[in-house]
PDB file of N, CA and C in Angstrom:
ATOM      1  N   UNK A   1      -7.756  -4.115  -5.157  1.00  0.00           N
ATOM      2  CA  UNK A   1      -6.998  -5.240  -5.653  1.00  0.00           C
ATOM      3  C   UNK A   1      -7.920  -6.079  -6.510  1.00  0.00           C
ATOM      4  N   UNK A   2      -7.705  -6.233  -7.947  1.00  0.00           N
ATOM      5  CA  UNK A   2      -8.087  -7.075  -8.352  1.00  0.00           C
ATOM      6  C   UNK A   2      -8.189  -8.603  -8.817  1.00  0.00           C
ATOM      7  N   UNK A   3      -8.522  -9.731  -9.385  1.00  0.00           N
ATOM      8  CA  UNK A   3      -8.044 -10.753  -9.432  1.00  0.00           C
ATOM      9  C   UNK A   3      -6.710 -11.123 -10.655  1.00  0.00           C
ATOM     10  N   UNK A   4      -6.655 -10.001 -11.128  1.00  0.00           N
ATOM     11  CA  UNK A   4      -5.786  -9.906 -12.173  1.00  0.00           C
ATOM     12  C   UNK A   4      -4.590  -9.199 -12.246  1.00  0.00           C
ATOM     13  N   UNK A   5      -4.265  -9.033 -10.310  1.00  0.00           N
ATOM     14  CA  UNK A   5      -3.340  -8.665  -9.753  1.00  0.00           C
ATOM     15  C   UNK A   5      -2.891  -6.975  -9.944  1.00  0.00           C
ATOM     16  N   UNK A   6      -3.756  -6.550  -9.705  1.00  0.00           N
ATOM     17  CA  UNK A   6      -3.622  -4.630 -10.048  1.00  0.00           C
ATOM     18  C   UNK A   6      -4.210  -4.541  -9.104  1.00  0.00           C
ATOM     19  N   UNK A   7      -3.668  -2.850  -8.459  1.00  0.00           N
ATOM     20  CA  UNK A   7      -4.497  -2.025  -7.498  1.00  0.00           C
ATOM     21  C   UNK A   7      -5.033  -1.007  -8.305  1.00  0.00           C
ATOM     22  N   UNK A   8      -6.360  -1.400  -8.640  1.00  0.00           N
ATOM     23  CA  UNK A   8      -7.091  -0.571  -9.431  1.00  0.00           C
ATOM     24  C   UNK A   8      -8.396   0.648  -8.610  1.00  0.00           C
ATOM     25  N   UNK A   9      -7.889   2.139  -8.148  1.00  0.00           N
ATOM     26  CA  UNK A   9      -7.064   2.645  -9.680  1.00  0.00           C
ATOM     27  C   UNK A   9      -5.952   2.432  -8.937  1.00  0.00           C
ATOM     28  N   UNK A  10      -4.798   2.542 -10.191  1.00  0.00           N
ATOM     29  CA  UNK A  10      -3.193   2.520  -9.977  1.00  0.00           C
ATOM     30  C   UNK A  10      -2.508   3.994  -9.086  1.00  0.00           C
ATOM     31  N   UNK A  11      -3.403   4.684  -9.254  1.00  0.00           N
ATOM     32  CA  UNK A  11      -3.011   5.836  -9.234  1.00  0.00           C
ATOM     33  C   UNK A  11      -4.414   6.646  -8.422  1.00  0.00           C
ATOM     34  N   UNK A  12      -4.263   7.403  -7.274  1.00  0.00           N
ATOM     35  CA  UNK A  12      -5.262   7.801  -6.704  1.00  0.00           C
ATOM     36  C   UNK A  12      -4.426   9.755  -5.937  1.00  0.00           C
ATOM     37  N   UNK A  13      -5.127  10.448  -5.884  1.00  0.00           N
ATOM     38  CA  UNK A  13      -4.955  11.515  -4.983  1.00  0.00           C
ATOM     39  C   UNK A  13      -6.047  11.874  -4.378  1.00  0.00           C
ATOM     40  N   UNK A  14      -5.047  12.495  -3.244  1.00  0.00           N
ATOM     41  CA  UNK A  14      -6.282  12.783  -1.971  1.00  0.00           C
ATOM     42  C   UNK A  14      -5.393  14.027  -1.255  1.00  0.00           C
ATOM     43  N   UNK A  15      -6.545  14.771  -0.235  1.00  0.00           N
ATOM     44  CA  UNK A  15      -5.816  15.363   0.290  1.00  0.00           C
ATOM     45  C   UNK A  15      -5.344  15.269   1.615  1.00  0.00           C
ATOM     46  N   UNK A  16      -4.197  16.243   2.063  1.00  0.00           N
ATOM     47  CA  UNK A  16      -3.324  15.810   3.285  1.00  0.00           C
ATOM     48  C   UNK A  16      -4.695  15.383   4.413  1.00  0.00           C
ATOM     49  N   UNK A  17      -4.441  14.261   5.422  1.00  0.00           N
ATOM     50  CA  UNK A  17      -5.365  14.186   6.551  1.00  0.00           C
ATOM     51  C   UNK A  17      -6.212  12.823   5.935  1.00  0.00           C
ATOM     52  N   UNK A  18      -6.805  12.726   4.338  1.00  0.00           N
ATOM     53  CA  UNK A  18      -7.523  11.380   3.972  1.00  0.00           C
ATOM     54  C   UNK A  18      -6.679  10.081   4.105  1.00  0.00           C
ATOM     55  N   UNK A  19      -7.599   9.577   4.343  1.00  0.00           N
ATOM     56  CA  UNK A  19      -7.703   8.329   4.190  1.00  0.00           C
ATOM     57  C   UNK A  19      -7.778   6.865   3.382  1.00  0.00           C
ATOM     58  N   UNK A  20      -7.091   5.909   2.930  1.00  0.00           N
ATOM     59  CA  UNK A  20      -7.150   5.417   1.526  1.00  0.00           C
ATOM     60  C   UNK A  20      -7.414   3.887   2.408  1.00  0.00           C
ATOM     61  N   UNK A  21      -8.382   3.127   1.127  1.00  0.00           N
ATOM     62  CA  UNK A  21      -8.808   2.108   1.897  1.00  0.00           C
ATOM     63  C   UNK A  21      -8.689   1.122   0.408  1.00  0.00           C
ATOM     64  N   UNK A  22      -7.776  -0.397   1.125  1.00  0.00           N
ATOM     65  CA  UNK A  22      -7.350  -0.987  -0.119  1.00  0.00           C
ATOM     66  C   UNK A  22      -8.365  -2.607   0.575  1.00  0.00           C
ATOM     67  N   UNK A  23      -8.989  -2.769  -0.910  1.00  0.00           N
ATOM     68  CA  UNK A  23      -9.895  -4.374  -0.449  1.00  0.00           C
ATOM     69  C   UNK A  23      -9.591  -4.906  -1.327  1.00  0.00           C
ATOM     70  N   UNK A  24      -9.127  -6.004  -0.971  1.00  0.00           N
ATOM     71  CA  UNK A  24      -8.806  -7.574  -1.337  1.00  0.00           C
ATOM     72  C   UNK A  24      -9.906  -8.072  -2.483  1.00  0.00           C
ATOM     73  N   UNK A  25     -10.389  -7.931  -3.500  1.00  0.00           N
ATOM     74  CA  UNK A  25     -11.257  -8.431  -4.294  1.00  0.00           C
ATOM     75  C   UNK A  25     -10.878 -10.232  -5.148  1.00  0.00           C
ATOM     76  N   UNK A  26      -9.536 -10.003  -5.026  1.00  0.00           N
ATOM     77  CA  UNK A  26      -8.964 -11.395  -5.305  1.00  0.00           C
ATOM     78  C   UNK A  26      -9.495 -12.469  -5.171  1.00  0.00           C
ATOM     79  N   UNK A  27      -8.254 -13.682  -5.714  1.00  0.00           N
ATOM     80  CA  UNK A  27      -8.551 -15.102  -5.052  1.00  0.00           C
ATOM     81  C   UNK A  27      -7.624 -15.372  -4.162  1.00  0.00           C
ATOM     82  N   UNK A  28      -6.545 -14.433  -3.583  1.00  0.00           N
ATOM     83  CA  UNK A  28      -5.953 -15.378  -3.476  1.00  0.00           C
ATOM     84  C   UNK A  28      -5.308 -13.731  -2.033  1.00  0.00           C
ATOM     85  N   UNK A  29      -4.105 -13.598  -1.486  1.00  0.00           N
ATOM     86  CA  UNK A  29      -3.891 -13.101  -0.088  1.00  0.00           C
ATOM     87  C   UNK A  29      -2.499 -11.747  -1.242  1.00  0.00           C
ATOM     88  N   UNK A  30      -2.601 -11.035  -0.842  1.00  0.00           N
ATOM     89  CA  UNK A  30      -1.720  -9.407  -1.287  1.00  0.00           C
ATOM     90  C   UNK A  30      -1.582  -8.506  -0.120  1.00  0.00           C
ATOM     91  N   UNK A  31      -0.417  -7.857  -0.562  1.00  0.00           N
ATOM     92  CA  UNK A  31       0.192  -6.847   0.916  1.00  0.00           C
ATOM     93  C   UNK A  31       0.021  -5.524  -0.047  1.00  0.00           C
ATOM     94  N   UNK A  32      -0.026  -4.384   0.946  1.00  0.00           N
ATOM     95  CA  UNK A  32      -0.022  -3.078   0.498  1.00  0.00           C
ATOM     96  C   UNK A  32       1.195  -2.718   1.402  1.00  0.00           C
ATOM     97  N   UNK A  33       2.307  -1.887   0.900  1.00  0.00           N
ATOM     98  CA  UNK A  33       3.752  -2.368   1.178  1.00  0.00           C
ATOM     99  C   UNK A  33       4.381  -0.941   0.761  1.00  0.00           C
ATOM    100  N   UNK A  34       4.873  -0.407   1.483  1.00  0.00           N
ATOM    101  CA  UNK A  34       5.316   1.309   0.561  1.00  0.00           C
ATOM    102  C   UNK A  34       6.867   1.096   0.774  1.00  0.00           C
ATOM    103  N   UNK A  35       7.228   1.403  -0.661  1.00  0.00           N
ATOM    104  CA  UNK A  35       8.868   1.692  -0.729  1.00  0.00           C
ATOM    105  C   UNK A  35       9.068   2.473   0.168  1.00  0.00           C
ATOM    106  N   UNK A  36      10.186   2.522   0.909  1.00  0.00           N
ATOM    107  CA  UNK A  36      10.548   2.818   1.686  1.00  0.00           C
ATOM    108  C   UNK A  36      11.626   4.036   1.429  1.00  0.00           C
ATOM    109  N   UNK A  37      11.952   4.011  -0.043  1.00  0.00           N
ATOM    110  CA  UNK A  37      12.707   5.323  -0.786  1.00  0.00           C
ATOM    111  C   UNK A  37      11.200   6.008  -1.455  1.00  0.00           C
ATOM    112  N   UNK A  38      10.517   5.012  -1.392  1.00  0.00           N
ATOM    113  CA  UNK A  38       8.932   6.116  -2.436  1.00  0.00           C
ATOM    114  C   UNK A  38       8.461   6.923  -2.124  1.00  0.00           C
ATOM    115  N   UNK A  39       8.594   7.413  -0.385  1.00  0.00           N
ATOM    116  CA  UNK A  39       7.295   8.268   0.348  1.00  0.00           C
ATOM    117  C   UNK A  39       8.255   9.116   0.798  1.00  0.00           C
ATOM    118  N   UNK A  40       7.566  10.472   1.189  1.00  0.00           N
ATOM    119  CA  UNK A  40       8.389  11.567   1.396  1.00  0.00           C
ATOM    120  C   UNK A  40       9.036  11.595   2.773  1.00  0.00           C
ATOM    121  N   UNK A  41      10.150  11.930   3.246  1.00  0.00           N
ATOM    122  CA  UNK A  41      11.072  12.205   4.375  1.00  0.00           C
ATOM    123  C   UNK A  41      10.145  12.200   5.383  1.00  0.00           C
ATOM    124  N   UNK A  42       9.461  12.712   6.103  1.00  0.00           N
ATOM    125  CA  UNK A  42       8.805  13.098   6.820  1.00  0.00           C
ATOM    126  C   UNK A  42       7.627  11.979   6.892  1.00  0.00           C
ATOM    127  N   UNK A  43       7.401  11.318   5.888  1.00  0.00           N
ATOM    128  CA  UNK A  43       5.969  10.384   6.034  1.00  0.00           C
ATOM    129  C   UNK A  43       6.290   9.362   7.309  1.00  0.00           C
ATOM    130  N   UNK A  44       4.910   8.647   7.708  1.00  0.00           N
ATOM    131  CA  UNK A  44       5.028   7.126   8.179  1.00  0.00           C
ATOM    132  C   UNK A  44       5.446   6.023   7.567  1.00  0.00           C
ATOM    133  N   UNK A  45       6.309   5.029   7.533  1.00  0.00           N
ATOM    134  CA  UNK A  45       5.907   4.183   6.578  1.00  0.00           C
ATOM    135  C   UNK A  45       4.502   3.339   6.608  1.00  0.00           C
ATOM    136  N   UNK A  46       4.006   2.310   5.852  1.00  0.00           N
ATOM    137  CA  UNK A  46       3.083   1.576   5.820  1.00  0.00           C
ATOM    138  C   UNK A  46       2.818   0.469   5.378  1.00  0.00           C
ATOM    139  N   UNK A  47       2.604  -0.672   5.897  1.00  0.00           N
ATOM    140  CA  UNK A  47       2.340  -1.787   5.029  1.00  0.00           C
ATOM    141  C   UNK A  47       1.224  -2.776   6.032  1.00  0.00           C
ATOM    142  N   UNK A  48       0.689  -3.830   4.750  1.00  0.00           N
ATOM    143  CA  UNK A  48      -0.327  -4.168   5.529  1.00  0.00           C
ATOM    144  C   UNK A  48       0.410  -5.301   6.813  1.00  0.00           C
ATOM    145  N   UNK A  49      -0.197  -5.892   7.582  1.00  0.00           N
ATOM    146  CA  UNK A  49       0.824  -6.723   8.602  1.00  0.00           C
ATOM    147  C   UNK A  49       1.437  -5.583   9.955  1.00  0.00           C
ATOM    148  N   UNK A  50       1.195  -4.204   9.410  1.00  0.00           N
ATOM    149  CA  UNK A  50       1.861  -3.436  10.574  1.00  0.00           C
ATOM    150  C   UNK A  50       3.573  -3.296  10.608  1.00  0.00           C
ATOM    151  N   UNK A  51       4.519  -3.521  10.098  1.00  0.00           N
ATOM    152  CA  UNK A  51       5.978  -3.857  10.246  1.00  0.00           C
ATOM    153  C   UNK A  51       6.278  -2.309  10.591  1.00  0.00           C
ATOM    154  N   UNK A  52       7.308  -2.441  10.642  1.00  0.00           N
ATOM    155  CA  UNK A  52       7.946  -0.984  10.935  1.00  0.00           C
ATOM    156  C   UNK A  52       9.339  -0.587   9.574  1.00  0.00           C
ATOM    157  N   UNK A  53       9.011  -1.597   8.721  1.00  0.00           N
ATOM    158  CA  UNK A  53      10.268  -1.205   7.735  1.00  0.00           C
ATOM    159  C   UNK A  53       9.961  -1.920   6.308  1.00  0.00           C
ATOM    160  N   UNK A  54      10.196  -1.661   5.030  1.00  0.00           N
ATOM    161  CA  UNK A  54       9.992  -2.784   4.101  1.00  0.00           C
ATOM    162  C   UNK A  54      10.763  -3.692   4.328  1.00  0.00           C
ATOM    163  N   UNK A  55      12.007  -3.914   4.224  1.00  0.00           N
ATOM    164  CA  UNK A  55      12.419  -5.756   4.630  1.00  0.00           C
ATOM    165  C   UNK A  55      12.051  -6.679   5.689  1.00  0.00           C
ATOM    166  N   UNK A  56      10.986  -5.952   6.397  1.00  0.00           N
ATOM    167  CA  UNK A  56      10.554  -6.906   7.575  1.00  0.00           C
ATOM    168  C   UNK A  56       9.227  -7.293   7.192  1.00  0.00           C
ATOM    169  N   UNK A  57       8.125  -6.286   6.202  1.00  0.00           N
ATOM    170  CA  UNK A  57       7.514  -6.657   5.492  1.00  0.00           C
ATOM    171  C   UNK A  57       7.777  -7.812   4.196  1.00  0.00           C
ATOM    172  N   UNK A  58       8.865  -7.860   4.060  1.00  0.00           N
ATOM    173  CA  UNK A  58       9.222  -8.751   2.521  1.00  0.00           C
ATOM    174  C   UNK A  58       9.683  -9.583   3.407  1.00  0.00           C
ATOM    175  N   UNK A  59      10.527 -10.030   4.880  1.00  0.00           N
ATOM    176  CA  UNK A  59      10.841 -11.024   5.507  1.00  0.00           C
ATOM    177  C   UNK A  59       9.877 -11.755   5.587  1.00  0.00           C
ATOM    178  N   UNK A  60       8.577 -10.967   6.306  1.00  0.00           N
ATOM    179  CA  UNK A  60       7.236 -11.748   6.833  1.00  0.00           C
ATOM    180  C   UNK A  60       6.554 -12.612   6.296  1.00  0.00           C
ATOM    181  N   UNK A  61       6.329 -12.272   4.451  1.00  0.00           N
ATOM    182  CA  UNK A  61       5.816 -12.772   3.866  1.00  0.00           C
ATOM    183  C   UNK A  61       5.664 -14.113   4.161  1.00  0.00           C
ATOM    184  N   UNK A  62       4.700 -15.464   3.962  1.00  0.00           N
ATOM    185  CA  UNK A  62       3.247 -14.479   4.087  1.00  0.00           C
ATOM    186  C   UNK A  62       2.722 -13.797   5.294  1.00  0.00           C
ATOM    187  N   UNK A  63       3.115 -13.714   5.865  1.00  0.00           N
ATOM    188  CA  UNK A  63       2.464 -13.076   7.232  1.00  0.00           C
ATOM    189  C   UNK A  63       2.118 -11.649   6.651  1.00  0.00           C
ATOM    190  N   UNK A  64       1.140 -10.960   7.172  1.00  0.00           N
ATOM    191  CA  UNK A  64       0.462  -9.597   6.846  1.00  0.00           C
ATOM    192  C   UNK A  64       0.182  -9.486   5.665  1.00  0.00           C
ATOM    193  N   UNK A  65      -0.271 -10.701   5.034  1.00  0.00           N
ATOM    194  CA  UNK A  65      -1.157 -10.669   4.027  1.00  0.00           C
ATOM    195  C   UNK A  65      -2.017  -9.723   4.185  1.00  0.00           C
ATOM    196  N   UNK A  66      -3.210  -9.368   3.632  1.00  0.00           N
ATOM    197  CA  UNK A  66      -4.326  -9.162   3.207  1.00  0.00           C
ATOM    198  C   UNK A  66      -5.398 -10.500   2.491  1.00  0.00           C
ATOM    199  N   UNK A  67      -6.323 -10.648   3.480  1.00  0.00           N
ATOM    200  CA  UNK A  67      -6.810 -12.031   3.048  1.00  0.00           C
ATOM    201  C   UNK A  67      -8.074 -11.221   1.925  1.00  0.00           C
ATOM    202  N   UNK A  68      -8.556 -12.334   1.133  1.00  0.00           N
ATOM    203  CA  UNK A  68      -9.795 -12.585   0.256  1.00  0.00           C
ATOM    204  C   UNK A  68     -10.814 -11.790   1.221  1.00  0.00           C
ATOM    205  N   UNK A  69     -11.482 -10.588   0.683  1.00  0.00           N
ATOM    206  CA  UNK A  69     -12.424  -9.837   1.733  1.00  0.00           C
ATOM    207  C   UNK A  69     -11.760  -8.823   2.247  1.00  0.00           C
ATOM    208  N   UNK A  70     -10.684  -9.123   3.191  1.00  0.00           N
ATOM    209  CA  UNK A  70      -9.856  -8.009   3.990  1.00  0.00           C
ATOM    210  C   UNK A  70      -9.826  -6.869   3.583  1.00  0.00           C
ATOM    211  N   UNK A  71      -9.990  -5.623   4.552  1.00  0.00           N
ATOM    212  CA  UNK A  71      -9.672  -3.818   4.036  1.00  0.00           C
ATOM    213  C   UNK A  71      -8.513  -3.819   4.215  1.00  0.00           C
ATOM    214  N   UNK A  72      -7.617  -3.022   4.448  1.00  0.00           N
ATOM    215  CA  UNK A  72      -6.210  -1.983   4.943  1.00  0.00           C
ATOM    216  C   UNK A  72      -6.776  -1.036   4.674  1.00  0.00           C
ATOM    217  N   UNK A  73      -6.583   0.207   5.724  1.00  0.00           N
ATOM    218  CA  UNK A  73      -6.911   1.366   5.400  1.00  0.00           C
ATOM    219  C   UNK A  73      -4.901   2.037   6.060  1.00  0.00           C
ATOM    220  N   UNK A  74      -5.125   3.547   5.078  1.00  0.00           N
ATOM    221  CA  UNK A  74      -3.767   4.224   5.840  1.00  0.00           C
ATOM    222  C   UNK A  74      -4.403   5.707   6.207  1.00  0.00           C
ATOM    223  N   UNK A  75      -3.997   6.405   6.844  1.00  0.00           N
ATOM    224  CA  UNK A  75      -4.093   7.922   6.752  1.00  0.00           C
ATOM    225  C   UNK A  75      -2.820   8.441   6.080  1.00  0.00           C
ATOM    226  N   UNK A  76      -3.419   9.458   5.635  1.00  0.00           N
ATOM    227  CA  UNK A  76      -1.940  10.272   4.825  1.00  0.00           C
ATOM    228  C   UNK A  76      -1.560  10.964   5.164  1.00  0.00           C
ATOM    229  N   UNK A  77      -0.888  11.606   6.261  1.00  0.00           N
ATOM    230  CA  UNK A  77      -0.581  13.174   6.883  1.00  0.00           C
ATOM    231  C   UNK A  77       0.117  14.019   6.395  1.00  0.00           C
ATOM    232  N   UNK A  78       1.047  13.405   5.297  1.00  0.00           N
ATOM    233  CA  UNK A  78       2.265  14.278   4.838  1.00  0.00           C
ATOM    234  C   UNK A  78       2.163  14.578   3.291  1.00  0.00           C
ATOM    235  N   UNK A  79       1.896  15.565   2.818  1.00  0.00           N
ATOM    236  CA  UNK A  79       1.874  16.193   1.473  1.00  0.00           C
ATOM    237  C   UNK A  79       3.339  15.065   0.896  1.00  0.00           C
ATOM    238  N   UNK A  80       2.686  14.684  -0.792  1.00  0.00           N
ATOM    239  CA  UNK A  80       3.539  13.934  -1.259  1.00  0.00           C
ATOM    240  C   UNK A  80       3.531  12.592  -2.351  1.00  0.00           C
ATOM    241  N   UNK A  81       4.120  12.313  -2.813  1.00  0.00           N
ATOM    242  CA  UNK A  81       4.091  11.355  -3.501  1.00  0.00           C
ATOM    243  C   UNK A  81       4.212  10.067  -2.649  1.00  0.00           C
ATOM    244  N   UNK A  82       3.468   8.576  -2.761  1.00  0.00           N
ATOM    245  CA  UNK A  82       3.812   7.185  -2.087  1.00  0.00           C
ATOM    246  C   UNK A  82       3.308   6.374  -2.688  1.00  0.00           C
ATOM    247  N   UNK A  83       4.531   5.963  -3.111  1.00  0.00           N
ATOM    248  CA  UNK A  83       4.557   4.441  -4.546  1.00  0.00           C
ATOM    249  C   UNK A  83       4.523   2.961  -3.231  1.00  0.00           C
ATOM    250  N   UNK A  84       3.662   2.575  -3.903  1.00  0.00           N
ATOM    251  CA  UNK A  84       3.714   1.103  -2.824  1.00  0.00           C
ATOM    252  C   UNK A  84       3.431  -0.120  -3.646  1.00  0.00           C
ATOM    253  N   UNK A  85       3.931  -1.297  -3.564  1.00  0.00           N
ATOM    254  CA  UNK A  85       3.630  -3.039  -4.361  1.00  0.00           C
ATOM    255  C   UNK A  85       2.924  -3.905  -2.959  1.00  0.00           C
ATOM    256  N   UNK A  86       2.972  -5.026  -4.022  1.00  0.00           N
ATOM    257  CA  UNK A  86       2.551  -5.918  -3.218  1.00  0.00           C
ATOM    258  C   UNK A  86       3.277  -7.014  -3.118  1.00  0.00           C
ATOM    259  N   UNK A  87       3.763  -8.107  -2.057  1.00  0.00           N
ATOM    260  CA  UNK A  87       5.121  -8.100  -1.869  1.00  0.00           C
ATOM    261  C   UNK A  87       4.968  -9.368  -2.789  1.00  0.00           C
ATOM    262  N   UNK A  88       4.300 -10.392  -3.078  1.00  0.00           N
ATOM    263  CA  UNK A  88       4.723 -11.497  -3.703  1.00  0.00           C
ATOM    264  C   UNK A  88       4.418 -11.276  -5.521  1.00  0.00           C
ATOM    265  N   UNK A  89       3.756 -10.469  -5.634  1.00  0.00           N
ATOM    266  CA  UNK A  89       3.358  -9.753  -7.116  1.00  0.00           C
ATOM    267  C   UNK A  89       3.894  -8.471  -6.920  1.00  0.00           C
ATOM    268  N   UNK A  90       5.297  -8.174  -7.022  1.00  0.00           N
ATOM    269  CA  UNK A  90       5.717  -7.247  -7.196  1.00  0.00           C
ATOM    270  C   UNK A  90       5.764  -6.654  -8.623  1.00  0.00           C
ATOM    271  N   UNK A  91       6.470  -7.412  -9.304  1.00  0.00           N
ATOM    272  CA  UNK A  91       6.591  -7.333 -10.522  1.00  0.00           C
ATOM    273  C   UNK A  91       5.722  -6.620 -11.187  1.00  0.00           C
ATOM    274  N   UNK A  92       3.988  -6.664 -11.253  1.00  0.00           N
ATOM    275  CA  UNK A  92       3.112  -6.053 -11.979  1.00  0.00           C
ATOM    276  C   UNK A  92       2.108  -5.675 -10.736  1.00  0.00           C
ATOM    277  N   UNK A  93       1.849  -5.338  -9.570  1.00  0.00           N
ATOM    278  CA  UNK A  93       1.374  -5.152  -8.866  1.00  0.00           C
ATOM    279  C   UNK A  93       1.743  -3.450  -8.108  1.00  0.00           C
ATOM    280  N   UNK A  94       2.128  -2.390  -8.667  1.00  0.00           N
ATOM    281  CA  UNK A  94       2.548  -1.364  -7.703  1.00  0.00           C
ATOM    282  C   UNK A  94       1.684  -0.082  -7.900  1.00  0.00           C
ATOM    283  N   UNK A  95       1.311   0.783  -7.027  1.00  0.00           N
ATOM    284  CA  UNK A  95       0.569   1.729  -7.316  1.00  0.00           C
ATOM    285  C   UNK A  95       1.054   3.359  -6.314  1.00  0.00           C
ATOM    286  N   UNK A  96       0.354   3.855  -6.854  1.00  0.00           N
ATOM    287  CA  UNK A  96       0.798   5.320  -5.681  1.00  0.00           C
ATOM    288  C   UNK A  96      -0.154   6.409  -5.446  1.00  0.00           C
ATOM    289  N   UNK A  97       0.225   6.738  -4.638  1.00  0.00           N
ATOM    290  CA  UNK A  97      -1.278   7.719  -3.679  1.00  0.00           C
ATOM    291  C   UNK A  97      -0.366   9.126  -3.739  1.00  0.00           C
ATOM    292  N   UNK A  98      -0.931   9.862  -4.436  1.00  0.00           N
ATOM    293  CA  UNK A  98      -0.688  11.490  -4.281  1.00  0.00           C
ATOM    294  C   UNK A  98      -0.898  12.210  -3.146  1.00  0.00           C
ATOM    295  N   UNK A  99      -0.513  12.950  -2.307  1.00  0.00           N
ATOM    296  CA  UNK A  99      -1.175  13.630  -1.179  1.00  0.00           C
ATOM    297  C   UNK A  99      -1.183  14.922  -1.257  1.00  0.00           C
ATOM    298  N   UNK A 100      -2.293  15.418  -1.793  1.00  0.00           N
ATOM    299  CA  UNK A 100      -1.762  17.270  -2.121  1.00  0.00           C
ATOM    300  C   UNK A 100      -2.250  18.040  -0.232  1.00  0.00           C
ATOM    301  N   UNK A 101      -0.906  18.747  -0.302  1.00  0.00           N
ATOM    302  CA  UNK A 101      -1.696  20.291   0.483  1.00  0.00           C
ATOM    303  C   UNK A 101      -2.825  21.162   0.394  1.00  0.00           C
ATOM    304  N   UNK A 102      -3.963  20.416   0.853  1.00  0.00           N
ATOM    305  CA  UNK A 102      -4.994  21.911   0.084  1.00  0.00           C
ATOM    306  C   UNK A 102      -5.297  22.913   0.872  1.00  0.00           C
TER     307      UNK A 102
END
């Protein structure tokens, strides 16, 4: 996360089983938040705060921020595409994690 509101890179792949780790470089508090139509059938969902759904993540707000400093890490288990924002910078804030089968 940068201060200029991007998850840089925008775009990352890894393979099934890794691990992706998102830090707060900001000024200011961001969620890592996965559409809930973005990730494949079979995935977990994920967001930072722990919720069990995106509208309880977008309810919470701010709660499960990501503070100034803060990690989130996810594991990826499921081969796939997962587009995720951040809930109060949605607008220009969204990125997605590839998960190949290798």
């Amino acid at each position: 996360m940068t201060p200029d509101n991007a998850f840089e890179p925008a775009t990352v792949t890894i393979g099934v089983g890794e691990r992706v780790g998102w830090i707060n470089d900001s000024e200011w508090g961001h969620t890592v938040t996965a559409y809930e139509d973005g990730i494949p059938d079979e995935a977990a969902f994920f967001t930072t705060g722990e919720y069990d759904t995106e509208r309880a993540a977008r309810d919470a707000w701010p709660d499960g921020d990501l503070e100034v400093g803060e990690t989130y890490e996810h594991t990826f288990e499921v081969a796939g595409e997962y587009d995720y924002f951040c809930v109060p910078h949605e607008d220009e804030m969204v990125g997605t994690v590839i998960v190949k089968d290798e």
